[in-house]
PDB file of N, CA and C in Angstrom:
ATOM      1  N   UNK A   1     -21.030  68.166 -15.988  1.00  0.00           N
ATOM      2  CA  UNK A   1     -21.569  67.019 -16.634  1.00  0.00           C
ATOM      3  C   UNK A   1     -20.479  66.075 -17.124  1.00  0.00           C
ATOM      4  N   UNK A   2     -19.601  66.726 -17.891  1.00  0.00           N
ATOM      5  CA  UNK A   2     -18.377  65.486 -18.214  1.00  0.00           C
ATOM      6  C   UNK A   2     -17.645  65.169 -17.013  1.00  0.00           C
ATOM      7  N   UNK A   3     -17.711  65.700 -15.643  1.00  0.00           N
ATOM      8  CA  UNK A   3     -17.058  65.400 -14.558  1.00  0.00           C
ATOM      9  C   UNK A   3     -18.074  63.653 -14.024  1.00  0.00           C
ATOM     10  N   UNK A   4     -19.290  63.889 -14.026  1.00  0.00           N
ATOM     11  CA  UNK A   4     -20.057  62.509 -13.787  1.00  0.00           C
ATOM     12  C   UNK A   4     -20.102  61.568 -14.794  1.00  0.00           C
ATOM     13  N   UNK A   5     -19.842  62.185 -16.036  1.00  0.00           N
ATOM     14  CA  UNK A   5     -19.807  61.047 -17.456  1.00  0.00           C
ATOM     15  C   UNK A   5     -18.250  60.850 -17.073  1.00  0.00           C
ATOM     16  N   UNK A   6     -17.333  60.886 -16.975  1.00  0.00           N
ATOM     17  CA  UNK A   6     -16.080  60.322 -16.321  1.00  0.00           C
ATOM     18  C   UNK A   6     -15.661  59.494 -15.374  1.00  0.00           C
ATOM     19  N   UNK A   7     -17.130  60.163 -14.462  1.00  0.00           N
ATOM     20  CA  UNK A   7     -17.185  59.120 -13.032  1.00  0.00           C
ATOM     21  C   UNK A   7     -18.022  57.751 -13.478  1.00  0.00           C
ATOM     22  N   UNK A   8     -18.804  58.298 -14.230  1.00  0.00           N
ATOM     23  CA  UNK A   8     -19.316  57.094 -14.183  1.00  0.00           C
ATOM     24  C   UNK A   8     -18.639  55.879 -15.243  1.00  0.00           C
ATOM     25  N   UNK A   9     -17.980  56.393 -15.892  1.00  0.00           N
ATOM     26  CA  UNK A   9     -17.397  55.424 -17.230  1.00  0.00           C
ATOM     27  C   UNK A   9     -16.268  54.668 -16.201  1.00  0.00           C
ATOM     28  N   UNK A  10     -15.543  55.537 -15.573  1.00  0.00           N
ATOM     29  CA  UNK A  10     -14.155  55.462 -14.306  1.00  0.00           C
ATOM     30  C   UNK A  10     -15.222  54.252 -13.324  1.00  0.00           C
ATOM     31  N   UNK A  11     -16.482  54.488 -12.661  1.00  0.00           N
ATOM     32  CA  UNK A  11     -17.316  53.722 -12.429  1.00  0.00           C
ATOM     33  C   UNK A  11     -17.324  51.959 -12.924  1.00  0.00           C
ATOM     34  N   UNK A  12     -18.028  52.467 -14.275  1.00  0.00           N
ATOM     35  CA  UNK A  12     -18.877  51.039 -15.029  1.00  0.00           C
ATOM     36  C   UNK A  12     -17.084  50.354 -14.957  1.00  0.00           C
ATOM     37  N   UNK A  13     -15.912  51.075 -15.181  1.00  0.00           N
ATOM     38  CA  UNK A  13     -14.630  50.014 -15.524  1.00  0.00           C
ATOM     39  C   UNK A  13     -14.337  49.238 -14.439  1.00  0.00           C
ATOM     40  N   UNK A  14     -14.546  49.882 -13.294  1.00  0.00           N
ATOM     41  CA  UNK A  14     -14.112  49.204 -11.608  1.00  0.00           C
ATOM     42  C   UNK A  14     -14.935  48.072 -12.136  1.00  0.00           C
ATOM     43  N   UNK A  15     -16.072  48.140 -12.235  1.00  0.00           N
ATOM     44  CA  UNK A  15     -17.093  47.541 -12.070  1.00  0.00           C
ATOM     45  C   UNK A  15     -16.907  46.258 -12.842  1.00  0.00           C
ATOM     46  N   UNK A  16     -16.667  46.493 -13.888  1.00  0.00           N
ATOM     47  CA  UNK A  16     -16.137  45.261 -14.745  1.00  0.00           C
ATOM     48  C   UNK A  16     -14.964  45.082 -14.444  1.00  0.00           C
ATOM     49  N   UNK A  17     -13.716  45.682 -14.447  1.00  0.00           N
ATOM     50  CA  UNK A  17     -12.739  44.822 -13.788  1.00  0.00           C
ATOM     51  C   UNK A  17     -13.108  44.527 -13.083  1.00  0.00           C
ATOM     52  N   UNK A  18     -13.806  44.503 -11.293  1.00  0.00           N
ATOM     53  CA  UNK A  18     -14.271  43.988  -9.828  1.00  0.00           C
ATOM     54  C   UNK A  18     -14.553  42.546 -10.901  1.00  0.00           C
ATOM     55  N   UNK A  19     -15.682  42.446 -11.840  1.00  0.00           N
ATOM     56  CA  UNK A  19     -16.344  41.281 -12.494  1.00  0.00           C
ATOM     57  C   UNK A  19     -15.266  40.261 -12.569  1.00  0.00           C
ATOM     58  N   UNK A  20     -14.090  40.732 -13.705  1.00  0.00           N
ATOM     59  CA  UNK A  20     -13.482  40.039 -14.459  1.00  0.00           C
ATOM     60  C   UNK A  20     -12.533  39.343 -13.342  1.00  0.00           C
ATOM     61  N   UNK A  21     -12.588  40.282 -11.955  1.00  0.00           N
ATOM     62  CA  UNK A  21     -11.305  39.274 -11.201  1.00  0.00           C
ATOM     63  C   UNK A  21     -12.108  38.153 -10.517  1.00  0.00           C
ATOM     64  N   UNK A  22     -13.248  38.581  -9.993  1.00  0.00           N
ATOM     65  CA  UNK A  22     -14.585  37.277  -9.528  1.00  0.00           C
ATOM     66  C   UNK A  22     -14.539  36.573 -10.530  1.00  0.00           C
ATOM     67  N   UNK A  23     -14.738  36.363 -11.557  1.00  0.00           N
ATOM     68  CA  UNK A  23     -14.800  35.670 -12.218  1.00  0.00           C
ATOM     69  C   UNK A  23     -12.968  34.665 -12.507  1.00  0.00           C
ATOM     70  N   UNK A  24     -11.833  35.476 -12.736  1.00  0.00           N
ATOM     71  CA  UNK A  24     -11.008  34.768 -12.277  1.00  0.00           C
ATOM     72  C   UNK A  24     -10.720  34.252 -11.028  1.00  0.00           C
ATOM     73  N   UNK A  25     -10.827  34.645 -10.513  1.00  0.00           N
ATOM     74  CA  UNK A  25     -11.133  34.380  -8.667  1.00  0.00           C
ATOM     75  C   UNK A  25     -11.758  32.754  -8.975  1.00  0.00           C
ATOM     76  N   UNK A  26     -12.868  32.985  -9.317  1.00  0.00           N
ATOM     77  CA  UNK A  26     -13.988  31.589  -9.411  1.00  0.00           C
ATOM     78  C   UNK A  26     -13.364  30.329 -10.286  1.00  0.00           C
ATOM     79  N   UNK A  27     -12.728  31.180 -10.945  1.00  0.00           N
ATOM     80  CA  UNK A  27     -12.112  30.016 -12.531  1.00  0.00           C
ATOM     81  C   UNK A  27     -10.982  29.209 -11.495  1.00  0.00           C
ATOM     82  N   UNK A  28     -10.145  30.270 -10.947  1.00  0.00           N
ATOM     83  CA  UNK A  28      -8.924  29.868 -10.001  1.00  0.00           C
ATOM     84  C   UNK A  28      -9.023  28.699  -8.991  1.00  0.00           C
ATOM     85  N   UNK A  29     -10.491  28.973  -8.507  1.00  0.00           N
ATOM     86  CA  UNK A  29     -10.733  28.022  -7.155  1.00  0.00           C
ATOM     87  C   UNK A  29     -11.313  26.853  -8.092  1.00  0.00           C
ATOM     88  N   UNK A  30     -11.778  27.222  -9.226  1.00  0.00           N
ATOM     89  CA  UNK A  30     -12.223  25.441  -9.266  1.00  0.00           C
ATOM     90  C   UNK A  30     -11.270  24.685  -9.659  1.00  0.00           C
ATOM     91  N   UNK A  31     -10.343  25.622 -10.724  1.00  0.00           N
ATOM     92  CA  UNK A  31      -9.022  24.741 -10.920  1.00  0.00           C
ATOM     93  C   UNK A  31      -8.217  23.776  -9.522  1.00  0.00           C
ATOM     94  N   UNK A  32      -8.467  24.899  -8.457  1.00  0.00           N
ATOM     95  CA  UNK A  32      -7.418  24.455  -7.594  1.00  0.00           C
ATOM     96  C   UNK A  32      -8.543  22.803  -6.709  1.00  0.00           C
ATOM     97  N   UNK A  33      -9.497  23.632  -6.769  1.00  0.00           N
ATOM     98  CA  UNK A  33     -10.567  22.174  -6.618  1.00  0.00           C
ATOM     99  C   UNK A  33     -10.664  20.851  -7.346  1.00  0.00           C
ATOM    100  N   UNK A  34     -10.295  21.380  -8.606  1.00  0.00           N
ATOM    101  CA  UNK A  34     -10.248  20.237  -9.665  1.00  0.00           C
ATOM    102  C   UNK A  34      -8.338  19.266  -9.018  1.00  0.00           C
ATOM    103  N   UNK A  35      -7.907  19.784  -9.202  1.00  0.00           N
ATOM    104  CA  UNK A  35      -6.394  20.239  -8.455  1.00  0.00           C
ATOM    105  C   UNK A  35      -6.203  19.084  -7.573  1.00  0.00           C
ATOM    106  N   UNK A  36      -7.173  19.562  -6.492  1.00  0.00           N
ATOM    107  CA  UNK A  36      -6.679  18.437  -5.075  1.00  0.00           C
ATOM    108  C   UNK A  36      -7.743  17.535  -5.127  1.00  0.00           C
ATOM    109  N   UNK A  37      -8.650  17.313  -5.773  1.00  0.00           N
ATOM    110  CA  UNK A  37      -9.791  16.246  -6.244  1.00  0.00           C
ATOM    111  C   UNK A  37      -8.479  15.385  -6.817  1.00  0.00           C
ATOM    112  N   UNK A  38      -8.141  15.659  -7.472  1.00  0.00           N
ATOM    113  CA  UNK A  38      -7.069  14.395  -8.455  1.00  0.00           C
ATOM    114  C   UNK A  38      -6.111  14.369  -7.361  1.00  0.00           C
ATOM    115  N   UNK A  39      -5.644  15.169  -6.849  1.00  0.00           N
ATOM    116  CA  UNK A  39      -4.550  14.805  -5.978  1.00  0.00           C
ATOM    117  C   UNK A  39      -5.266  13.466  -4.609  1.00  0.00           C
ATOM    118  N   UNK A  40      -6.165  13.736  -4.333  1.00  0.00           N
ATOM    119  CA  UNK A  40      -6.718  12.920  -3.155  1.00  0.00           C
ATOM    120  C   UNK A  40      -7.708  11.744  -4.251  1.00  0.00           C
ATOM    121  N   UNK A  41      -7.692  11.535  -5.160  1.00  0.00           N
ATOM    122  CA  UNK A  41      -8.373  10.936  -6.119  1.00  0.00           C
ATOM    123  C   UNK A  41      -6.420   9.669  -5.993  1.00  0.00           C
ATOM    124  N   UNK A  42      -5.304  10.274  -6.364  1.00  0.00           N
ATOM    125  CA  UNK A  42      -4.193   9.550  -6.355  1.00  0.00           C
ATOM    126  C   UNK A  42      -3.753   8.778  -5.097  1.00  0.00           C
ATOM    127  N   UNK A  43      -4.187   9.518  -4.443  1.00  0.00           N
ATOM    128  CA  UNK A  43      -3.695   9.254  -3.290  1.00  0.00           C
ATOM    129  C   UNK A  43      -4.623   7.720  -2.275  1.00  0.00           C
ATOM    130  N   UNK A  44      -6.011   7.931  -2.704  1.00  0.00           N
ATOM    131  CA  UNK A  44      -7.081   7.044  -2.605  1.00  0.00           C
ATOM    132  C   UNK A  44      -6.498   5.844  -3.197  1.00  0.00           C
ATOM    133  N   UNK A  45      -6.112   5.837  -4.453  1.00  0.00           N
ATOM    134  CA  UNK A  45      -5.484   4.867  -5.065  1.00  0.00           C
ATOM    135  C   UNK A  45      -4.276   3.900  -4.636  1.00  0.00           C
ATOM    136  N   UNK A  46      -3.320   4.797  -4.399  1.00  0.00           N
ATOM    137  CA  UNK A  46      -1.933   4.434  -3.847  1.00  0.00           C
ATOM    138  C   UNK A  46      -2.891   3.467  -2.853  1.00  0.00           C
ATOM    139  N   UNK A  47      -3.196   4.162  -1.937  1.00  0.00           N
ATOM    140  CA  UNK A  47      -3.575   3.345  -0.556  1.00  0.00           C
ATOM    141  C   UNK A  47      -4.362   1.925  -0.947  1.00  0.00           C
ATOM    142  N   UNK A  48      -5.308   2.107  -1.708  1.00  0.00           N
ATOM    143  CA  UNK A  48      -5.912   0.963  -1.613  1.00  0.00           C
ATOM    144  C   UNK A  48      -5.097  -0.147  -2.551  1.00  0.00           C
ATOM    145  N   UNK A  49      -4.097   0.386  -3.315  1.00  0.00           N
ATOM    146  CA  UNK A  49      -3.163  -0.692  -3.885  1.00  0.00           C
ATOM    147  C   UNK A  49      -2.556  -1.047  -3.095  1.00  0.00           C
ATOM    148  N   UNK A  50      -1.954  -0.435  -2.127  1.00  0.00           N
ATOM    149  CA  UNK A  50      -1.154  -0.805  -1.091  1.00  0.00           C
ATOM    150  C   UNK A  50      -1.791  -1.774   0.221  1.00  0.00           C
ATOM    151  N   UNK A  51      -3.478  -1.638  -0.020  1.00  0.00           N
ATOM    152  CA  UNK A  51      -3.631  -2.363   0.761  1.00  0.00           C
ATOM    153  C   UNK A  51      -4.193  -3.957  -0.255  1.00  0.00           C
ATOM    154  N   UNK A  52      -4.535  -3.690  -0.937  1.00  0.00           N
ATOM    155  CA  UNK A  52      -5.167  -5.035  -1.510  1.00  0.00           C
ATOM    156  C   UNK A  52      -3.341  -5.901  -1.955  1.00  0.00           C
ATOM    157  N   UNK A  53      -2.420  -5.229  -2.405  1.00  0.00           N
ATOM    158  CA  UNK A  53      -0.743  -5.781  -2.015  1.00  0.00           C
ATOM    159  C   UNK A  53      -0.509  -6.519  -1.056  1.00  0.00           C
ATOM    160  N   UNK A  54      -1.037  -5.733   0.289  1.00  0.00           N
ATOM    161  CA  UNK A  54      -0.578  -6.274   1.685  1.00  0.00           C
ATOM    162  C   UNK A  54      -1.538  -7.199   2.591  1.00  0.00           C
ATOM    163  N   UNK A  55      -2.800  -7.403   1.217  1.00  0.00           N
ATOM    164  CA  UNK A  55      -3.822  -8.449   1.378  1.00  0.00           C
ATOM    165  C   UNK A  55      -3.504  -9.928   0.956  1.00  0.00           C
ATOM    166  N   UNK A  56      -2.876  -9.822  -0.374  1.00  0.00           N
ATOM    167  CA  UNK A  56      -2.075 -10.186  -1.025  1.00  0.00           C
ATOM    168  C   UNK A  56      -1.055 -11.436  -0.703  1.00  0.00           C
ATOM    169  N   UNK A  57      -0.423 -10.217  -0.039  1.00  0.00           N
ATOM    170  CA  UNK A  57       1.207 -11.101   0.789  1.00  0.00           C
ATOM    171  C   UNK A  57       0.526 -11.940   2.269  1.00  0.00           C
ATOM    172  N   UNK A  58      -0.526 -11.461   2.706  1.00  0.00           N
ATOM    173  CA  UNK A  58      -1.047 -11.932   4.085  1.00  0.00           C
ATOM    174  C   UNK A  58      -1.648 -13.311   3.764  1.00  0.00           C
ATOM    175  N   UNK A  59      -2.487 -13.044   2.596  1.00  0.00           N
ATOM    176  CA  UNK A  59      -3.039 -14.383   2.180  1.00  0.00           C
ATOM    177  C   UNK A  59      -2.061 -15.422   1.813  1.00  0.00           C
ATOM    178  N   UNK A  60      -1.119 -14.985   0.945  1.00  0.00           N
ATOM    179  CA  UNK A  60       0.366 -16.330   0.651  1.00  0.00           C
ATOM    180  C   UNK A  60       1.162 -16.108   1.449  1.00  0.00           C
ATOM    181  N   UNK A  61       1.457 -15.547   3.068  1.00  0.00           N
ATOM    182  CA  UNK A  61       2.006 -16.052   3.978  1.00  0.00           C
ATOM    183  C   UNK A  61       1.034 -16.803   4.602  1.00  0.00           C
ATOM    184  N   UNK A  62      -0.083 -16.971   4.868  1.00  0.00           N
ATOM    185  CA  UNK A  62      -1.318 -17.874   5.548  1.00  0.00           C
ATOM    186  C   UNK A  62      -1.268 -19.012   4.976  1.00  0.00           C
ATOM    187  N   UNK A  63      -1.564 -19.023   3.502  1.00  0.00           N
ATOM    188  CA  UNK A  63      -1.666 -20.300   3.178  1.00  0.00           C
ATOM    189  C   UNK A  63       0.235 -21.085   3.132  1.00  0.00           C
ATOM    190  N   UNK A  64       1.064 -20.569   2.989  1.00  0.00           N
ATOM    191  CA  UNK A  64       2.849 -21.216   3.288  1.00  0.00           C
ATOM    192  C   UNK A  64       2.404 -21.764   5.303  1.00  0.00           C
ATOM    193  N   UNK A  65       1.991 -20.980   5.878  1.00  0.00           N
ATOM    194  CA  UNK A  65       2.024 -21.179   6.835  1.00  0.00           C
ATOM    195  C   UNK A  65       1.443 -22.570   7.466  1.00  0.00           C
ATOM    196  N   UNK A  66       0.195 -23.022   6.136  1.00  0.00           N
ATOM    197  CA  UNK A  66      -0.905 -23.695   6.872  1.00  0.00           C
ATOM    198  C   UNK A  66      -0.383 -24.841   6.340  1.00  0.00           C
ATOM    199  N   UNK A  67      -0.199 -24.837   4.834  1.00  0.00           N
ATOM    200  CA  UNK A  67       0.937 -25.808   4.179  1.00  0.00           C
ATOM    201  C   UNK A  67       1.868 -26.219   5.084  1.00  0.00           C
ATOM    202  N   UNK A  68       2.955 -25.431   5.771  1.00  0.00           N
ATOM    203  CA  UNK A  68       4.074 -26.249   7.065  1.00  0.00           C
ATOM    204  C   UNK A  68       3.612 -26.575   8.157  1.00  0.00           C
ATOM    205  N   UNK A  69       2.105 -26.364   8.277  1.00  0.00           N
ATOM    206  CA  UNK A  69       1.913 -26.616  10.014  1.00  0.00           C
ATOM    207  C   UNK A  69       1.248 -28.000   9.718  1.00  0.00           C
ATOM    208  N   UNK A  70       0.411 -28.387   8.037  1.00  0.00           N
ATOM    209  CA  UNK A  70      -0.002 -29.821   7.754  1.00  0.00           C
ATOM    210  C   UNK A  70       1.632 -30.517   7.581  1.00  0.00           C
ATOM    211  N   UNK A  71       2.803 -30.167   6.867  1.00  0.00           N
ATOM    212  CA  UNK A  71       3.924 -31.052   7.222  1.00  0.00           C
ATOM    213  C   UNK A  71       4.425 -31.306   8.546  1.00  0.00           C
ATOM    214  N   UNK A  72       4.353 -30.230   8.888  1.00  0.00           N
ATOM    215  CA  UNK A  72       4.632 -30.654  10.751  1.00  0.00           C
ATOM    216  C   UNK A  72       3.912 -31.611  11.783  1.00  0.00           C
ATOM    217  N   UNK A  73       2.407 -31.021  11.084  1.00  0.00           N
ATOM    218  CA  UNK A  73       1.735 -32.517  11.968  1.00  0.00           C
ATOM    219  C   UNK A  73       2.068 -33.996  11.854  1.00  0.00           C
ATOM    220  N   UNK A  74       2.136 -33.755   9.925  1.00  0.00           N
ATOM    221  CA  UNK A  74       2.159 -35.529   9.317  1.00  0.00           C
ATOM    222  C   UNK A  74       3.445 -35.727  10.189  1.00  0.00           C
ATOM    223  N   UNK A  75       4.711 -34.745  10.425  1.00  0.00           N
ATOM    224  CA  UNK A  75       5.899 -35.363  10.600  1.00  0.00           C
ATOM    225  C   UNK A  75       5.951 -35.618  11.992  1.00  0.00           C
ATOM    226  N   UNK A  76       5.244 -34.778  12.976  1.00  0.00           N
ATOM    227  CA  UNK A  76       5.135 -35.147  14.664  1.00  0.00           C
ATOM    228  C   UNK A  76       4.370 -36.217  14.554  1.00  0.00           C
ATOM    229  N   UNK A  77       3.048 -36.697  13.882  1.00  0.00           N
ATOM    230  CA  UNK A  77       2.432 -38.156  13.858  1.00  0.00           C
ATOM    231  C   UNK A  77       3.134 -38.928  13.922  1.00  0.00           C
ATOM    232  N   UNK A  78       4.247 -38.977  12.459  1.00  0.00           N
ATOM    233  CA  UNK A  78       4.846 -40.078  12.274  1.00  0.00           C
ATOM    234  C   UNK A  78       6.148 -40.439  13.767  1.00  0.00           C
ATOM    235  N   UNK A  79       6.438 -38.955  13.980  1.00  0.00           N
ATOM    236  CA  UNK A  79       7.458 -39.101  15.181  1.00  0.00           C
ATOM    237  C   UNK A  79       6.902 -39.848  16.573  1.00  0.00           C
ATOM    238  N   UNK A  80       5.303 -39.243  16.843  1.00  0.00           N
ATOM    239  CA  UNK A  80       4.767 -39.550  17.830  1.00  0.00           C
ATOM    240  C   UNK A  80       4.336 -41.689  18.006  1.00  0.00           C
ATOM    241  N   UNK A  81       4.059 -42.043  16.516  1.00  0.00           N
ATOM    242  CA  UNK A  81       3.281 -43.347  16.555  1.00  0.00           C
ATOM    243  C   UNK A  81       4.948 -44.132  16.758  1.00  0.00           C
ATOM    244  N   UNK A  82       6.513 -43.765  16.212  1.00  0.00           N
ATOM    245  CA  UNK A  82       7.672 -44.609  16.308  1.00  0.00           C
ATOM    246  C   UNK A  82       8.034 -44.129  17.480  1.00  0.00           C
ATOM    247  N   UNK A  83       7.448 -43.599  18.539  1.00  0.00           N
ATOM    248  CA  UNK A  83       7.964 -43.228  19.921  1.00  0.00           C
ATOM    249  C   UNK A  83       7.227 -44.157  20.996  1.00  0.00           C
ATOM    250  N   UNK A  84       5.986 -44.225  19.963  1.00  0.00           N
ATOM    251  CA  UNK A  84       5.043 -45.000  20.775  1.00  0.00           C
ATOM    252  C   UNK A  84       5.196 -46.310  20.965  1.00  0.00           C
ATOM    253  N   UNK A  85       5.814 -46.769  19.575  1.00  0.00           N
ATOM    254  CA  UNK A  85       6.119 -48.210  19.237  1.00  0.00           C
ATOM    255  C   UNK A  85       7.458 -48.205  19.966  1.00  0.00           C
ATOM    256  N   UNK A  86       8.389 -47.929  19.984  1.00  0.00           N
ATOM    257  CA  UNK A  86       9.627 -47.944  20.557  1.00  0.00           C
ATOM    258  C   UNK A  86       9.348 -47.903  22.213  1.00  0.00           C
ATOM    259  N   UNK A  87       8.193 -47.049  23.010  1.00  0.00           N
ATOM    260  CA  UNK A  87       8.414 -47.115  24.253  1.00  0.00           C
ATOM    261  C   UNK A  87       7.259 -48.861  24.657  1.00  0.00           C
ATOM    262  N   UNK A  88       6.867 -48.897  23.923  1.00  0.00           N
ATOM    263  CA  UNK A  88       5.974 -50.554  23.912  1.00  0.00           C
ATOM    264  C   UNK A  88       6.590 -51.939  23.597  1.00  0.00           C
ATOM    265  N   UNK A  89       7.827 -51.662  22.690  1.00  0.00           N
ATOM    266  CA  UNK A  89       8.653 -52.823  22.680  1.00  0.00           C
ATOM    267  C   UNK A  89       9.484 -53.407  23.842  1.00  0.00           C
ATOM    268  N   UNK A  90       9.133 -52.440  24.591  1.00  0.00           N
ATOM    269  CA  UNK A  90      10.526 -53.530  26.284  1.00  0.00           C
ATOM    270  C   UNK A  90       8.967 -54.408  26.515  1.00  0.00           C
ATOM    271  N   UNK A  91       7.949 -53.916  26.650  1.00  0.00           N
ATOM    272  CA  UNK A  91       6.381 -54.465  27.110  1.00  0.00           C
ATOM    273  C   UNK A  91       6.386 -55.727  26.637  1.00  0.00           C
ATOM    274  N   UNK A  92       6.676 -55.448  24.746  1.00  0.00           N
ATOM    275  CA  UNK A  92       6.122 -56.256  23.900  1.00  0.00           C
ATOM    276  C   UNK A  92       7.280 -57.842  24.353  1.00  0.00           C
ATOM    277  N   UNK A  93       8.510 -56.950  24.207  1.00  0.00           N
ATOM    278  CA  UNK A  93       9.422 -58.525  24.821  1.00  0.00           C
ATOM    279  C   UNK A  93       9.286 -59.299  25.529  1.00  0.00           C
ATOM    280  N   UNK A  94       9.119 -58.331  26.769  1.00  0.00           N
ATOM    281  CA  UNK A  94       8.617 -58.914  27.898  1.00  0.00           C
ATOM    282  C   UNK A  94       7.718 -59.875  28.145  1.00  0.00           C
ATOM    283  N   UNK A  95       6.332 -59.800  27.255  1.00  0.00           N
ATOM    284  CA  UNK A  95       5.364 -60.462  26.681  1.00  0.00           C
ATOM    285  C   UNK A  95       5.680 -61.619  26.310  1.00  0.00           C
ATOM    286  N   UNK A  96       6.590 -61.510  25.636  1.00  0.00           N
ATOM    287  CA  UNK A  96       6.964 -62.538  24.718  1.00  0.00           C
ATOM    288  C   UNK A  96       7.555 -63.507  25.605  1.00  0.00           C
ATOM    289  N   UNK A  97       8.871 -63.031  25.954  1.00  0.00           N
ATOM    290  CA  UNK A  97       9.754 -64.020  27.167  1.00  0.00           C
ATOM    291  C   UNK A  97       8.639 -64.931  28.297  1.00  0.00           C
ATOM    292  N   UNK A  98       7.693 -63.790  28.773  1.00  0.00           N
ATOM    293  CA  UNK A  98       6.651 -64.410  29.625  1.00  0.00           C
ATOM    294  C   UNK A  98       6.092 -65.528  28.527  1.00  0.00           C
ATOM    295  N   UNK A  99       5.743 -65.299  27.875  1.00  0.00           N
ATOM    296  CA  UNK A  99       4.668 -66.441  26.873  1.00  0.00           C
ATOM    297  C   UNK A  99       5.810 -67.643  26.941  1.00  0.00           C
ATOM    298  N   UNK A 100       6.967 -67.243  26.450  1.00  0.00           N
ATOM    299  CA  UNK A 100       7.698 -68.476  26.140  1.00  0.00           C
ATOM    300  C   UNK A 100       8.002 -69.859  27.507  1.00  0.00           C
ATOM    301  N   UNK A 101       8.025 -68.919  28.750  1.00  0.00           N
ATOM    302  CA  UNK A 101       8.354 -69.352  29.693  1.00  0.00           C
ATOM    303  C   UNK A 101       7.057 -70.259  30.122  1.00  0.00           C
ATOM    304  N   UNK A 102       6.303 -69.500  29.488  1.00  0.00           N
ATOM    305  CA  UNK A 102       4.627 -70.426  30.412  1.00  0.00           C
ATOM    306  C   UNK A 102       4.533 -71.682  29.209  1.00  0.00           C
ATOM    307  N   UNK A 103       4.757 -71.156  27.961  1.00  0.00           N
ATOM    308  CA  UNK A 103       5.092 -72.561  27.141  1.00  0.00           C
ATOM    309  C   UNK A 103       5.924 -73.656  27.333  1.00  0.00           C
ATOM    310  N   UNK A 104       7.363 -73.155  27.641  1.00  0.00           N
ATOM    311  CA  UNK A 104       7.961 -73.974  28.356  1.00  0.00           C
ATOM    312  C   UNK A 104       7.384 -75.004  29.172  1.00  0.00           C
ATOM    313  N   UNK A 105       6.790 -74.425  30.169  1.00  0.00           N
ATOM    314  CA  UNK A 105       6.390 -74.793  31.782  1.00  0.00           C
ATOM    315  C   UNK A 105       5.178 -75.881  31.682  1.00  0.00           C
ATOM    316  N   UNK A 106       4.259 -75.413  30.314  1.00  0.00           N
ATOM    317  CA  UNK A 106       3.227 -76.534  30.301  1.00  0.00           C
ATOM    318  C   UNK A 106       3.761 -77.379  29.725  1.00  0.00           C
ATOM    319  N   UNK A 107       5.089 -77.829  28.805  1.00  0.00           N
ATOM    320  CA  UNK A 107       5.382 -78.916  27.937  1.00  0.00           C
ATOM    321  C   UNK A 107       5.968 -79.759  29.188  1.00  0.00           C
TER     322      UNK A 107
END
């Protein structure tokens, strides 16, 4: 009889230690769950700072960009209308000399 009241006390202790390590076992994994939740919780972060940053810089290189391509036009306009005028002035002389000559010719 004290050989089974031994077994069984030797028993009920497995039994509760087996408990107490499930139960650390369980405590362990949520920590480590809690753990890489924050770790991928940081990491979520980084990234999307890094992208709304590189949203950021895309938008004020777009608008620098759009800003020099309106100076470039005004400045090819202005280049294009004194190229225009300059290749029309031999015309415009010409014009002129003709006019003078037909004035001449009727006096």
């Amino acid at each position: 009889m004290v050989d089974s009241k031994q077994n069984l006390a030797k028993s009920m202790s497995m039994a509760s230690n087996a408990a107490d390590k499930v139960w650390d076992l369980w405590l362990a994994s949520l920590n480590t769950y809690d753990w890489n939740q924050e770790k991928l919780n940081n990491m979520v972060r980084v990234h999307l700072d890094l992208n709304k940053a590189a949203r950021q810089d895309t938008i004020h290189m777009l608008q620098e960009t759009a800003t020099q391509m309106r100076r470039n036009q005004g400045q090819f306009q202005k280049m294009f209308e004194e190229a225009m005028l300059n290749a029309y002035e031999p015309f415009n002389m010409f014009q002129t000399f003709a006019n003078r000559g037909i004035e001449a010719s009727l006096k």
